[in-house]
N, C-alpha and C. Protein backbone atom coordinates (compact mmCIF):
# COMPACT_ATOMS: atom_id res chain seq x y z
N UNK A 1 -43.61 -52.52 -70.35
CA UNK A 1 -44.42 -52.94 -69.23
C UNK A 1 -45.54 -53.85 -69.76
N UNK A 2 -45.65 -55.01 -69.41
CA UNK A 2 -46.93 -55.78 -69.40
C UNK A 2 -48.17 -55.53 -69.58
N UNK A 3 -49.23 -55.93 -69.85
CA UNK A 3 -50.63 -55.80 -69.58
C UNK A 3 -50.81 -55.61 -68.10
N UNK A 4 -50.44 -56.90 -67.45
CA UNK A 4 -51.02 -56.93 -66.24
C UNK A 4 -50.24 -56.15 -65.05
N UNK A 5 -48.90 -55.46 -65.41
CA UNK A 5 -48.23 -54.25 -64.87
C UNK A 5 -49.69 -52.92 -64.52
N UNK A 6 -49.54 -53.25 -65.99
CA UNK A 6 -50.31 -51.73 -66.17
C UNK A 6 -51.92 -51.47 -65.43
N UNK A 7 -52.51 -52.91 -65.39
CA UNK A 7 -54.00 -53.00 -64.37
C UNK A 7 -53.34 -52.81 -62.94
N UNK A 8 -52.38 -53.78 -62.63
CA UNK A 8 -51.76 -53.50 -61.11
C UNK A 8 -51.40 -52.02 -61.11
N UNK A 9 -51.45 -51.15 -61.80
CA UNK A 9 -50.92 -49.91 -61.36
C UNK A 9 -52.07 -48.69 -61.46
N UNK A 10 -53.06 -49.25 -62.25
CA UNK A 10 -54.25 -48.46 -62.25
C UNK A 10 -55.19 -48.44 -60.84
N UNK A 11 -55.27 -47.68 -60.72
CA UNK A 11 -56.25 -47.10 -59.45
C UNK A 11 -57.79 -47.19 -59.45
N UNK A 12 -58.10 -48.18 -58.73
CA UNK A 12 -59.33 -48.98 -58.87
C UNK A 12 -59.74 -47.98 -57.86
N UNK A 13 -61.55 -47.54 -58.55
CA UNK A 13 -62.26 -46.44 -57.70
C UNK A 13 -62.88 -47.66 -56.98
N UNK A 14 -63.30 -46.92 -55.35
CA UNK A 14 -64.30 -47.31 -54.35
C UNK A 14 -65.23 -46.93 -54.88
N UNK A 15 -66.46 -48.02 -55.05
CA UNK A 15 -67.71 -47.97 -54.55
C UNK A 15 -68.58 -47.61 -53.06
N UNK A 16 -69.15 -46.75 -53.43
CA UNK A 16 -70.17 -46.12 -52.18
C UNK A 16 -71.53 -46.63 -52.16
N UNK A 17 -72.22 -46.78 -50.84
CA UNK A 17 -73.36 -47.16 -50.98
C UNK A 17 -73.84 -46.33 -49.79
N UNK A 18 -74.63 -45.12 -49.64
CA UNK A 18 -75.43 -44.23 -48.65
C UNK A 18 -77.06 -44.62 -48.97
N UNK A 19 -77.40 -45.01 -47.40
CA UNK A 19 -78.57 -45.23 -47.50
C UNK A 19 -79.14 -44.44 -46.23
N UNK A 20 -80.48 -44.48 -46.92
CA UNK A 20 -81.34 -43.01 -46.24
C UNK A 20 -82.86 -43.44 -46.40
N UNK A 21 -82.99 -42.67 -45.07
CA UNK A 21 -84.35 -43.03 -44.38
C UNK A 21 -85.48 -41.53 -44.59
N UNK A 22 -85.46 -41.18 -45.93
CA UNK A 22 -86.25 -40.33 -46.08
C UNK A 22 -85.95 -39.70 -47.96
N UNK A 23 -87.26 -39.39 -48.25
CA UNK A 23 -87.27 -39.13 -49.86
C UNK A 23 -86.46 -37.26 -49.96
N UNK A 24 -86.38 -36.69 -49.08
CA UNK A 24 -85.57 -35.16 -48.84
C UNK A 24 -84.18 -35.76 -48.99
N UNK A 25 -83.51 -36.81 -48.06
CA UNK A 25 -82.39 -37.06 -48.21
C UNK A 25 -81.75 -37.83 -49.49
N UNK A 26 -82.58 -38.12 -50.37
CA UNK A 26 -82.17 -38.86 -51.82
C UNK A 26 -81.80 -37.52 -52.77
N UNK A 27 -82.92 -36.25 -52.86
CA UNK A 27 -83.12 -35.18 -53.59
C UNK A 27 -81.94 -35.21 -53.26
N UNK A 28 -81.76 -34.61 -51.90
CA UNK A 28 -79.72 -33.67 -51.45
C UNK A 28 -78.86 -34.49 -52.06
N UNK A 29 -78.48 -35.62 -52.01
CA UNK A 29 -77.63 -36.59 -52.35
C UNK A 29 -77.42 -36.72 -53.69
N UNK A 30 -78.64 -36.93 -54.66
CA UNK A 30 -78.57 -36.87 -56.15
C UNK A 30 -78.20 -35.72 -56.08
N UNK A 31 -78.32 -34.65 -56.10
CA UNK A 31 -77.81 -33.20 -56.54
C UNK A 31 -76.42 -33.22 -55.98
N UNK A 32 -75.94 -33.48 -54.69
CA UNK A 32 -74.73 -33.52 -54.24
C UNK A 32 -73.79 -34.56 -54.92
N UNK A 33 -74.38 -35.62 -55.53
CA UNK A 33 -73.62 -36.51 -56.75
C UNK A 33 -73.05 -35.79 -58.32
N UNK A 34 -74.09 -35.15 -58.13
CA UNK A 34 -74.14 -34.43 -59.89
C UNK A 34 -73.19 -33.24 -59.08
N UNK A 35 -73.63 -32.76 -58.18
CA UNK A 35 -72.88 -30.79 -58.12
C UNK A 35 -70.92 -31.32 -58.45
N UNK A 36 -70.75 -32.66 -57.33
CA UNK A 36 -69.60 -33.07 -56.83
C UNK A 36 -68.72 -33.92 -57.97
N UNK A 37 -69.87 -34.24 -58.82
CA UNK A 37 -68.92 -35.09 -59.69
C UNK A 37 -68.70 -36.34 -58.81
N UNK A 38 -69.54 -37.76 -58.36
CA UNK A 38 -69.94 -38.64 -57.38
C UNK A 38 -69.74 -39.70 -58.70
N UNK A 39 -69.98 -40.42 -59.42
CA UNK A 39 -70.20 -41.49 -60.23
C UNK A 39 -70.37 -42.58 -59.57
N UNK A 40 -69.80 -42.74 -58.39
CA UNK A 40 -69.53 -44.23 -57.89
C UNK A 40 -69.96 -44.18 -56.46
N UNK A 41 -71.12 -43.47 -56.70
CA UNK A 41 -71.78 -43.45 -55.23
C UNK A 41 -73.17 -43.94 -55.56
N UNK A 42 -73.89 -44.53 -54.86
CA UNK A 42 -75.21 -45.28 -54.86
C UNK A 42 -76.01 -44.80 -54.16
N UNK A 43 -76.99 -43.92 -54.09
CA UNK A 43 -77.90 -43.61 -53.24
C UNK A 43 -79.19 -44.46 -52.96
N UNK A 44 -78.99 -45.42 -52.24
CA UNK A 44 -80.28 -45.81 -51.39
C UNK A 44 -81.45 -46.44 -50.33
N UNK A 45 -82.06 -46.94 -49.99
CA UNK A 45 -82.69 -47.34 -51.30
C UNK A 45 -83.92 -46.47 -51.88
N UNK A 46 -84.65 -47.19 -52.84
CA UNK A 46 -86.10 -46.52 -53.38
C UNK A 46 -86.92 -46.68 -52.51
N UNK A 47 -87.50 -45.57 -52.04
CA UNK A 47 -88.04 -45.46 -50.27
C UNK A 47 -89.20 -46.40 -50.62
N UNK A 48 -89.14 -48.15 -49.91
CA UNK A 48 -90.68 -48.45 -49.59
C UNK A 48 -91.80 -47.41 -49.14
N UNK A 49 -93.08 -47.79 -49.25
CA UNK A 49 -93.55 -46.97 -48.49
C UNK A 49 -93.75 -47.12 -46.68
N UNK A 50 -93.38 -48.80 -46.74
CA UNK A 50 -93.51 -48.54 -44.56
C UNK A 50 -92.16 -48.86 -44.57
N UNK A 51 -91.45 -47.93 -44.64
CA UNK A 51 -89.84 -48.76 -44.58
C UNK A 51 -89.80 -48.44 -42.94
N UNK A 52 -88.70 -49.75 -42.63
CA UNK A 52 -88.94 -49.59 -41.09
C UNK A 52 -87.36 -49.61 -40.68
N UNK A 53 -87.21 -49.49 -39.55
CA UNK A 53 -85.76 -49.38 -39.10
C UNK A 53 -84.65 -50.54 -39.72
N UNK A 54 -85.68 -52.07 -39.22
CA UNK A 54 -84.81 -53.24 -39.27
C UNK A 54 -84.66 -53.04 -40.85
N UNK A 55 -85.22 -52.69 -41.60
CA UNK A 55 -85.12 -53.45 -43.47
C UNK A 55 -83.95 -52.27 -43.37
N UNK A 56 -83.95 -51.04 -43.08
CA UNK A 56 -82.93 -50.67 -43.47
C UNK A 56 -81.40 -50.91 -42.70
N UNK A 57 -81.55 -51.02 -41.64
CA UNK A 57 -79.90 -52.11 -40.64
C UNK A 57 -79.68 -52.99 -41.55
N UNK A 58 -81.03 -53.74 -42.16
CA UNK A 58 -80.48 -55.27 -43.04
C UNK A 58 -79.85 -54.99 -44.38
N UNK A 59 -80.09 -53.91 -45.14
CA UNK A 59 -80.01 -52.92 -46.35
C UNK A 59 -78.28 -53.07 -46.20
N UNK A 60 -78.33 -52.17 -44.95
CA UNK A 60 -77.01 -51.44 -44.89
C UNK A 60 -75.95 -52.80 -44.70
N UNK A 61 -76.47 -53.55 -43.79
CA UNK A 61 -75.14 -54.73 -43.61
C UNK A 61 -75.02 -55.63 -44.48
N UNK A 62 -76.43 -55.73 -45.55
CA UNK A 62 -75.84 -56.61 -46.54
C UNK A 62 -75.01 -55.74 -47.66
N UNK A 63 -75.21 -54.64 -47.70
CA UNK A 63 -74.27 -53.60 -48.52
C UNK A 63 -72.89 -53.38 -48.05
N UNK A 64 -72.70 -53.86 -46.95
CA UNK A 64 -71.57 -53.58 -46.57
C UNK A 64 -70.99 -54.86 -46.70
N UNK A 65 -71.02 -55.77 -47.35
CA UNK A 65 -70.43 -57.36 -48.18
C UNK A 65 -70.08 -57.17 -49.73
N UNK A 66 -70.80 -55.85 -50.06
CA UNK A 66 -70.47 -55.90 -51.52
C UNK A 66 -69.83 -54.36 -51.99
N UNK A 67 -70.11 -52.98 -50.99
CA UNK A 67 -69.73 -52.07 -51.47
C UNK A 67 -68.29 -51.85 -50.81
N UNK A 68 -67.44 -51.04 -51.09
CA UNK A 68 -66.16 -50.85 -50.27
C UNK A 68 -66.59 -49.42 -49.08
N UNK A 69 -67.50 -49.24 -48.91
CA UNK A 69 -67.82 -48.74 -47.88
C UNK A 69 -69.89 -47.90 -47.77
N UNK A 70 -70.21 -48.29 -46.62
CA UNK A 70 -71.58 -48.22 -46.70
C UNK A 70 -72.12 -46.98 -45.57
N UNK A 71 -72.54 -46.00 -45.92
CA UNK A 71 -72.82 -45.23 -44.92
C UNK A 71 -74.39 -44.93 -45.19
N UNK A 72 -75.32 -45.11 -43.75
CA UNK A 72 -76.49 -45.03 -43.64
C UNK A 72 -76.76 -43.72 -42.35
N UNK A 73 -77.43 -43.26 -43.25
CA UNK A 73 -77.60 -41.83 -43.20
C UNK A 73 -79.50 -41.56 -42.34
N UNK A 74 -79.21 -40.87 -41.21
CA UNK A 74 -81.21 -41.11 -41.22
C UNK A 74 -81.48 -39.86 -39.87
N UNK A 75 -82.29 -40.11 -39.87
CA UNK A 75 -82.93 -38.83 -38.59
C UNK A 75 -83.60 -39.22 -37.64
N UNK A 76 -83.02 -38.64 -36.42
CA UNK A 76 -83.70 -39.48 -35.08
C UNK A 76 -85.02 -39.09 -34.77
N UNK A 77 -85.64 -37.24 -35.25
CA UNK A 77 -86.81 -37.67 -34.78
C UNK A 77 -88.18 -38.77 -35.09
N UNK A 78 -87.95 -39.40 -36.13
CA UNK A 78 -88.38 -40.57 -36.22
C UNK A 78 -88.47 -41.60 -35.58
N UNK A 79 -87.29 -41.99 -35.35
CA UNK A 79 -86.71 -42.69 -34.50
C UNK A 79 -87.10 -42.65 -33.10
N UNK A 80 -87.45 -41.62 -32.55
CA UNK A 80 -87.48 -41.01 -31.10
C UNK A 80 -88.67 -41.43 -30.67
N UNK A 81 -89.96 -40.34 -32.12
CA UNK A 81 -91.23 -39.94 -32.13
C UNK A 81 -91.78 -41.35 -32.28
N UNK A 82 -91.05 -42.61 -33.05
CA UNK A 82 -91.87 -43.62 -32.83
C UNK A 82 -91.12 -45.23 -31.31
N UNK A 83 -90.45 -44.67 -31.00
CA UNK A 83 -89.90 -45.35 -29.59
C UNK A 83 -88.98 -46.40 -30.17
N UNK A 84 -88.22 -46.08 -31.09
CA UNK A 84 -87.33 -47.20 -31.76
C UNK A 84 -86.05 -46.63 -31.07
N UNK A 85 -85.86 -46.23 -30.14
CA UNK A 85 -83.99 -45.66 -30.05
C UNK A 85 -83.24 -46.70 -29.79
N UNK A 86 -84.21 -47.80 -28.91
CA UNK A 86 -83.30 -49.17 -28.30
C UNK A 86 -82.78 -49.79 -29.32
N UNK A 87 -83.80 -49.90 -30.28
CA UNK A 87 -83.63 -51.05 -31.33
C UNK A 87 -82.76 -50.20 -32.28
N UNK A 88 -82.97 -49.01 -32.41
CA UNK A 88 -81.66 -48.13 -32.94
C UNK A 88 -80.35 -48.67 -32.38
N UNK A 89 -80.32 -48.43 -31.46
CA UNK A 89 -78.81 -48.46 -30.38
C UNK A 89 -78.27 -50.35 -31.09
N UNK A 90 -79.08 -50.93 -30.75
CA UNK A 90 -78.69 -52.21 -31.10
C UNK A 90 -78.23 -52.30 -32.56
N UNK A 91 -78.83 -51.71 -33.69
CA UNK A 91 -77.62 -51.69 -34.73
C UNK A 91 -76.92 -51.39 -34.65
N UNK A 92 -76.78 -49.49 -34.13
CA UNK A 92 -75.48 -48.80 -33.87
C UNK A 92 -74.47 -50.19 -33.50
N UNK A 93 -74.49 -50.56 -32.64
CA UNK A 93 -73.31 -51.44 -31.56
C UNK A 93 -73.46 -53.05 -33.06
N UNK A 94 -74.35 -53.25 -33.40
CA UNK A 94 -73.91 -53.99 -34.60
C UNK A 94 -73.25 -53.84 -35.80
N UNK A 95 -73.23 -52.70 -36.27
CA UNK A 95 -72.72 -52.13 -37.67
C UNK A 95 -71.04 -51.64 -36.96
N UNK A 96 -70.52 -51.10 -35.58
CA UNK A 96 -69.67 -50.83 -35.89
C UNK A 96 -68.84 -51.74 -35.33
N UNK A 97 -69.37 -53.03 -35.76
CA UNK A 97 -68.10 -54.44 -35.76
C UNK A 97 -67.77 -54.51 -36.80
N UNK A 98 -68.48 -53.29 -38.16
CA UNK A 98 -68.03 -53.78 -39.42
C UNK A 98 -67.02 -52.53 -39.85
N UNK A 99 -65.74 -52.21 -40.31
CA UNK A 99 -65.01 -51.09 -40.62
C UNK A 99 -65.55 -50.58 -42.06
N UNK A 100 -66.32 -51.00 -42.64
CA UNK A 100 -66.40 -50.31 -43.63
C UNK A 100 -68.18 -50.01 -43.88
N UNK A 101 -68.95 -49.99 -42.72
CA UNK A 101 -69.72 -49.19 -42.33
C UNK A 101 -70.17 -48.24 -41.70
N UNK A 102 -71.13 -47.08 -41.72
CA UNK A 102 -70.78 -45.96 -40.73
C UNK A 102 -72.03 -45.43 -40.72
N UNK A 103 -72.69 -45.03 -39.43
CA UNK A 103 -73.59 -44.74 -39.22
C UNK A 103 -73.55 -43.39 -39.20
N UNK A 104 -74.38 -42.15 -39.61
CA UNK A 104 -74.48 -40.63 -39.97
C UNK A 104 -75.76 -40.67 -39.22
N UNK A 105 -76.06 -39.24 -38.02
CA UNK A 105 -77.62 -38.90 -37.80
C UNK A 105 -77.72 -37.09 -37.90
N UNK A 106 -78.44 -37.11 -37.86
CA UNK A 106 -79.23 -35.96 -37.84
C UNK A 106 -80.32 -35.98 -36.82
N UNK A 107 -80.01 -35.26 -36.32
CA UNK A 107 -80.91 -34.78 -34.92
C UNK A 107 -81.40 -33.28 -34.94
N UNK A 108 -82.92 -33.12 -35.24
CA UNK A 108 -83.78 -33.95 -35.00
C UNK A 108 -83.22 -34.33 -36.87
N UNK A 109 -83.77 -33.44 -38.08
CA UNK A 109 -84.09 -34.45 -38.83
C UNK A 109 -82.55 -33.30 -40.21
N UNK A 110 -82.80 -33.87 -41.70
CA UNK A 110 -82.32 -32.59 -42.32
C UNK A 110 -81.98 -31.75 -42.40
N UNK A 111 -82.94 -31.05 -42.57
CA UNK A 111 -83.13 -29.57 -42.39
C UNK A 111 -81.98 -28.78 -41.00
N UNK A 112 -82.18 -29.82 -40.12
CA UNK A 112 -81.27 -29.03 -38.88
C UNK A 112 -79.88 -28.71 -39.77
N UNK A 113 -79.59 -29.61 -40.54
CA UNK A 113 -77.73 -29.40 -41.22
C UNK A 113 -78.25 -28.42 -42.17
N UNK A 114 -79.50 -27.86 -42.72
CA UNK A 114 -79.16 -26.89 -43.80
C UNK A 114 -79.69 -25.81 -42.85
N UNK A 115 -79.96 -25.85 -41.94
CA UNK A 115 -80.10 -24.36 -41.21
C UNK A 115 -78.64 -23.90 -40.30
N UNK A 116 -77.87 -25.03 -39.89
CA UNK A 116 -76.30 -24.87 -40.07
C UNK A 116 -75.45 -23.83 -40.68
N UNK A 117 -76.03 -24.32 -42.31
CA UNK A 117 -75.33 -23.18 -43.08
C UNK A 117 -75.47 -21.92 -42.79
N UNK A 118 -76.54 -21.40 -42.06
CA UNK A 118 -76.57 -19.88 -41.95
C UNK A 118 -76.58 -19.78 -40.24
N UNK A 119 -76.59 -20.48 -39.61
CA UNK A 119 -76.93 -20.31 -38.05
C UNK A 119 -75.89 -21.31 -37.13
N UNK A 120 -75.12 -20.67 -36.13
CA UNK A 120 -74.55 -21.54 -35.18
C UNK A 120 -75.62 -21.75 -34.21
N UNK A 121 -76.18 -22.99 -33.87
CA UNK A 121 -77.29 -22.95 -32.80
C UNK A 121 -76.47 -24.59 -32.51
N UNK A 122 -76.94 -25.01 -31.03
CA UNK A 122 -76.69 -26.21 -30.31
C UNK A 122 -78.56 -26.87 -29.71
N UNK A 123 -79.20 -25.89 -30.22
CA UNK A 123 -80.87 -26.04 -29.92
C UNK A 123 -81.06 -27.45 -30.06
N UNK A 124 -81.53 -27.94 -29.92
CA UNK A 124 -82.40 -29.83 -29.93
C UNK A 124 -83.56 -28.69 -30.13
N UNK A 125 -84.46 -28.98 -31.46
CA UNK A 125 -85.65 -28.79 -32.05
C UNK A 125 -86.63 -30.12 -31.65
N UNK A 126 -87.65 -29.64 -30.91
CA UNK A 126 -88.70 -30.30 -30.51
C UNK A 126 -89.07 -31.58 -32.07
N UNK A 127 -89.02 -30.99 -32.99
CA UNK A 127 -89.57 -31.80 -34.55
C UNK A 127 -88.95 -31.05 -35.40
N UNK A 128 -88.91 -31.58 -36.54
CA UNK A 128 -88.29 -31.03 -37.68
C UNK A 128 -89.46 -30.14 -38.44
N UNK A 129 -90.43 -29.72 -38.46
CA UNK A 129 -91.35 -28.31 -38.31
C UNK A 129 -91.13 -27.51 -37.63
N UNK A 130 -90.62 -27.42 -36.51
CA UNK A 130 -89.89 -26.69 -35.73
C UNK A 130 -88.34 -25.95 -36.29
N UNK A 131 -87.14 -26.95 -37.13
CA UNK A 131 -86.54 -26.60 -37.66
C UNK A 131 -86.72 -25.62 -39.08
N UNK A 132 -87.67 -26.11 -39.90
CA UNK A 132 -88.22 -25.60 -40.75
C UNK A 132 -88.97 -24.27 -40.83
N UNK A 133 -89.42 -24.27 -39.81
CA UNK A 133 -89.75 -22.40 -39.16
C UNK A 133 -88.56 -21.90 -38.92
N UNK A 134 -87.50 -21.78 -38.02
CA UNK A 134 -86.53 -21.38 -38.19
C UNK A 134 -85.35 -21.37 -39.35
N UNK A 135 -85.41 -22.13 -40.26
CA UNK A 135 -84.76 -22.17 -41.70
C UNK A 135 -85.27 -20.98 -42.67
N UNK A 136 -86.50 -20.99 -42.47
CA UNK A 136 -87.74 -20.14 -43.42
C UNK A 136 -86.97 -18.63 -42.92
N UNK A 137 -86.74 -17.88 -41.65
CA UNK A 137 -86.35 -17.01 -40.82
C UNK A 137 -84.88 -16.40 -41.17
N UNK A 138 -83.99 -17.28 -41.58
CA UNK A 138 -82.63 -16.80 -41.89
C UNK A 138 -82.38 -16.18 -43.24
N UNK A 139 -83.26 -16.45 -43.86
CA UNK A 139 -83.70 -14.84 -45.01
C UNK A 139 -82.62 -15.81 -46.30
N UNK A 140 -82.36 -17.65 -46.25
CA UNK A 140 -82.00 -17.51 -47.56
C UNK A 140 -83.01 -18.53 -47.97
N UNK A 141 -83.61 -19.39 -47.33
CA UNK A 141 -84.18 -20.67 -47.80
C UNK A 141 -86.02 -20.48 -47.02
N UNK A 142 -86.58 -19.34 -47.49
CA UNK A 142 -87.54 -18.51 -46.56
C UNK A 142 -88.79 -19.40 -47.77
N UNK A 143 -88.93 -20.07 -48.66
CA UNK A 143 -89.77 -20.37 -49.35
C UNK A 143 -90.03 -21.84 -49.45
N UNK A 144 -88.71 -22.44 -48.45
CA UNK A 144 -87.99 -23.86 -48.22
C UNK A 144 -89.23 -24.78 -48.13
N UNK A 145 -89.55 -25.82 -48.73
CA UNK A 145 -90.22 -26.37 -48.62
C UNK A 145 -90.26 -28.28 -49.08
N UNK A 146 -90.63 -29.45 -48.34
CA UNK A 146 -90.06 -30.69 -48.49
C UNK A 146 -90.94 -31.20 -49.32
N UNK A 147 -90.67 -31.01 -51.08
CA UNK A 147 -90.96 -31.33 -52.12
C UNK A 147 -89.49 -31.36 -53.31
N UNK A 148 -89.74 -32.56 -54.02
CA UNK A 148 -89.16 -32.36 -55.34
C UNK A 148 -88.69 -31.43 -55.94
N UNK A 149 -90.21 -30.67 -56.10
CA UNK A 149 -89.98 -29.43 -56.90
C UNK A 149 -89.18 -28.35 -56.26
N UNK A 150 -89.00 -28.40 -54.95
CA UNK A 150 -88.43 -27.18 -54.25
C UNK A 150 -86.72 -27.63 -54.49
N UNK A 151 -86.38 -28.94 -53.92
CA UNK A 151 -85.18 -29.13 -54.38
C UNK A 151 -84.47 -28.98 -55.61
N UNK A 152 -85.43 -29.74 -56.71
CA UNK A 152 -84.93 -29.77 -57.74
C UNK A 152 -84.94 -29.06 -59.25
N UNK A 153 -86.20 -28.18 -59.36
CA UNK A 153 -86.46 -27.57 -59.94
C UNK A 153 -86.70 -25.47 -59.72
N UNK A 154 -87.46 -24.99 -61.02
CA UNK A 154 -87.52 -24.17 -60.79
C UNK A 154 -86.16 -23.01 -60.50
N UNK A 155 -84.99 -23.01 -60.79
CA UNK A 155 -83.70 -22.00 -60.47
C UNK A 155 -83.66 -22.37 -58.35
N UNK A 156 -84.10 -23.92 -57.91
CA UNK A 156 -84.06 -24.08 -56.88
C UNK A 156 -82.91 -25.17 -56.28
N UNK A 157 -82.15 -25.63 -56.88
CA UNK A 157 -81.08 -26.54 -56.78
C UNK A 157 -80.62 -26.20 -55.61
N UNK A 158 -81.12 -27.00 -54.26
CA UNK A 158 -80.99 -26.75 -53.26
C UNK A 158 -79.20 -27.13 -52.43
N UNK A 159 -78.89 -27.82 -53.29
CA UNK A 159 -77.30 -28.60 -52.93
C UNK A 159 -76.27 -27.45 -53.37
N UNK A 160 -76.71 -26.71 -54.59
CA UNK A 160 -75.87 -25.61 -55.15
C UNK A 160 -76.36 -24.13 -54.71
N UNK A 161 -77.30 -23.92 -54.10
CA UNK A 161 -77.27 -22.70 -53.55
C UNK A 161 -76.75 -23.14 -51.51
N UNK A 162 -76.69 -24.16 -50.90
CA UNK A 162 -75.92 -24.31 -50.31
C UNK A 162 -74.86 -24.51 -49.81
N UNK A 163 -74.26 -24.60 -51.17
CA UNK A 163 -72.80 -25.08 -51.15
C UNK A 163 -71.69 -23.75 -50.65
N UNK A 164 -71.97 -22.57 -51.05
CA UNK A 164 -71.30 -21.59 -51.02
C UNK A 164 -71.64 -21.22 -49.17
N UNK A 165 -71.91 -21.96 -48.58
CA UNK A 165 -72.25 -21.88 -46.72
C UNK A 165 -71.70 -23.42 -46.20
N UNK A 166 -71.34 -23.95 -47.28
CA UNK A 166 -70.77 -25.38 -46.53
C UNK A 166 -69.66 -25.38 -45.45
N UNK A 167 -69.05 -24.33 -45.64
CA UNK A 167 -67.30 -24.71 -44.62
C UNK A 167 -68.11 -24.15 -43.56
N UNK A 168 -69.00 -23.09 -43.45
CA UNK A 168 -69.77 -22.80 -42.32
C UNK A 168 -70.61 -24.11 -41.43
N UNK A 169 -71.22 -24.52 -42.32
CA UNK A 169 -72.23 -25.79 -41.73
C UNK A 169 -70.88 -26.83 -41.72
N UNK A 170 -70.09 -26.72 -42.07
CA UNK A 170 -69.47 -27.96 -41.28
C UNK A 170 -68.81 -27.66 -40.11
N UNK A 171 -68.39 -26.64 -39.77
CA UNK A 171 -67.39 -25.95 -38.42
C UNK A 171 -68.55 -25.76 -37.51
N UNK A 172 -70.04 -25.34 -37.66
CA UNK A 172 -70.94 -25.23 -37.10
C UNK A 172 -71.32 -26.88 -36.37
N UNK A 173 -71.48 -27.61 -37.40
CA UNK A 173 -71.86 -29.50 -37.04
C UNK A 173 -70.76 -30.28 -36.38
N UNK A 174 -69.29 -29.78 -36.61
CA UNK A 174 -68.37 -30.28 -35.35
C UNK A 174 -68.25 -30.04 -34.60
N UNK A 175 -68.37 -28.67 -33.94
CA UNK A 175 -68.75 -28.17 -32.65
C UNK A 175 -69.84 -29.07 -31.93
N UNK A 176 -71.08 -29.96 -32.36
CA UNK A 176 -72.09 -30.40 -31.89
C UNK A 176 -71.63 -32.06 -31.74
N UNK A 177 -70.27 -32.20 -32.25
CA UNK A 177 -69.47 -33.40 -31.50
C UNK A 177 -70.43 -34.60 -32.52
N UNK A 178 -70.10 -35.71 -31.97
CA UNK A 178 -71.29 -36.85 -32.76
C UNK A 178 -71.98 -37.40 -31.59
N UNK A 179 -73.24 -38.24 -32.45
CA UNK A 179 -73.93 -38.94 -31.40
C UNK A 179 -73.52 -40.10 -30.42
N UNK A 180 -74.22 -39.59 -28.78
CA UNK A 180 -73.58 -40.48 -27.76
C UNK A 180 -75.03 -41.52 -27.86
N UNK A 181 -75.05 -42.63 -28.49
CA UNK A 181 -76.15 -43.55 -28.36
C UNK A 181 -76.94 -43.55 -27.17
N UNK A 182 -76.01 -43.06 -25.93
CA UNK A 182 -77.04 -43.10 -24.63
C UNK A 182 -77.52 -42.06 -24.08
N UNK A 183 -77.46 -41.02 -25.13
CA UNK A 183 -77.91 -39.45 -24.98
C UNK A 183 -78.33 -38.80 -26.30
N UNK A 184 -80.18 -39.17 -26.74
CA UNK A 184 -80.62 -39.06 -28.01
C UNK A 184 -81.18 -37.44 -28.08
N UNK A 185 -80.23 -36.66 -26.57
CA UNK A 185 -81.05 -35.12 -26.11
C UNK A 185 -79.94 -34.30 -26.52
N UNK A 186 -79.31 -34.48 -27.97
CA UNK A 186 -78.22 -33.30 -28.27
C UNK A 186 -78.81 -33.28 -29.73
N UNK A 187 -78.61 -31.83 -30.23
CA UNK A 187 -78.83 -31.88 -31.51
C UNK A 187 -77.54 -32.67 -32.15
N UNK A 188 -77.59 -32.64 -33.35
CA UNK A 188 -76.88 -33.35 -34.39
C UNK A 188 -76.68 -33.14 -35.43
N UNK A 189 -75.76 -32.77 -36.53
CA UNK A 189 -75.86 -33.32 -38.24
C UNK A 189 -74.38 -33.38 -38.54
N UNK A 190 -74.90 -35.05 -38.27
CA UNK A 190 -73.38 -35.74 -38.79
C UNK A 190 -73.16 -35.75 -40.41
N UNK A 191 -73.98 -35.56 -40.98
CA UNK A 191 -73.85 -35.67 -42.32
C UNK A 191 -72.71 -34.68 -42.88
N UNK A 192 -72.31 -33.96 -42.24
CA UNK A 192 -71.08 -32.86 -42.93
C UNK A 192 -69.94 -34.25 -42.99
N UNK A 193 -70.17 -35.33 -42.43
CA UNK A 193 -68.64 -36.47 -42.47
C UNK A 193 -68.72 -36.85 -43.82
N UNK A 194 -69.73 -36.80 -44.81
CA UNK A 194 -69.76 -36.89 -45.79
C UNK A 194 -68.92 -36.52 -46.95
């Protein structure tokens, strides 16, 4: 067999590019890279500090020219709490002219998909403090807190003590269907498509 047999027959990995609208969702992701064995996944970007809706739509669609598939990942109560849903909706309906982009939400924010793991609820949480009181309550993540150190340190590897509740939080997050762009009043965590 040839040289160039043998490249035509090798199995060229996809590149990933997930981008996220919050410094909690980079922690999960790096750890979910390392737990999963990920190499060829890209988490980002490096959170500006005013990052705003449009830089990241522009993020994601110019990533989606160079990666073999781009999924942007983010949380509506942001979105909601600062009156962006229109200008939300208008990427939504822009990004999915592209097939190898995909929009992921979380409603309200995170935390709703890791309180999943231990709870079937369909609740819409007023704010994601709201979720976070109820996470604290289910007696595994009662010290839970949105820092570095809580994710990543300390015997706290938050991706690997959740993992053993994942088939739960995902049968829990399909039941809650995905987001209808013209109905921002259902909870959400699409991120189990991950």
């Amino acid at each position: 067999m040839t040289r160039i047999e043998n490249k035509r027959k090798r199995r060229v990995k996809k590149s990933y590019s997930i981008i996220v609208d919050g410094q909690t969702e980079i922690w999960y992701l790096q750890l979910m890279k390392e737990f999963e064995e990920l190499p060829r996944i890209d988490i980002k970007p490096e959170l500006p500090k005013n990052k705003k809706l449009k830089e990241l739509f522009e993020l994601a669609k110019n990533n989606a020219q160079i990666y073999d598939k781009v999924i942007w990942l983010l949380d509506l109560d942001v979105i909601i709490e600062n009156d962006k849903f229109e200008e939300f909706k208008k990427y939504v309906k822009q990004l999915k002219k592209n097939n190898n982009a995909t929009i992921l939400v979380n409603n309200p924010c995170l935390e709703f998909w890791f309180l999943l793991h231990f709870k079937e609820t369909s609740k819409l949480f007023s704010g994601c403090s709201n979720v976070i009181s109820e996470l604290k309550k289910c007696g595994r993540l009662e010290n839970y807190e949105k820092s570095e150190k809580y994710y990543k340190y300390a015997k706290n590897d938050i991706y690997a003590k959740l993992k053993p509740f994942q088939n739960t939080a995902n049968e829990n997050a399909k039941k809650l269907g995905n987001l209808n762009v013209n109905n921002s009043k259902s909870a959400k965590a699409e991120i189990y498509e991950l």
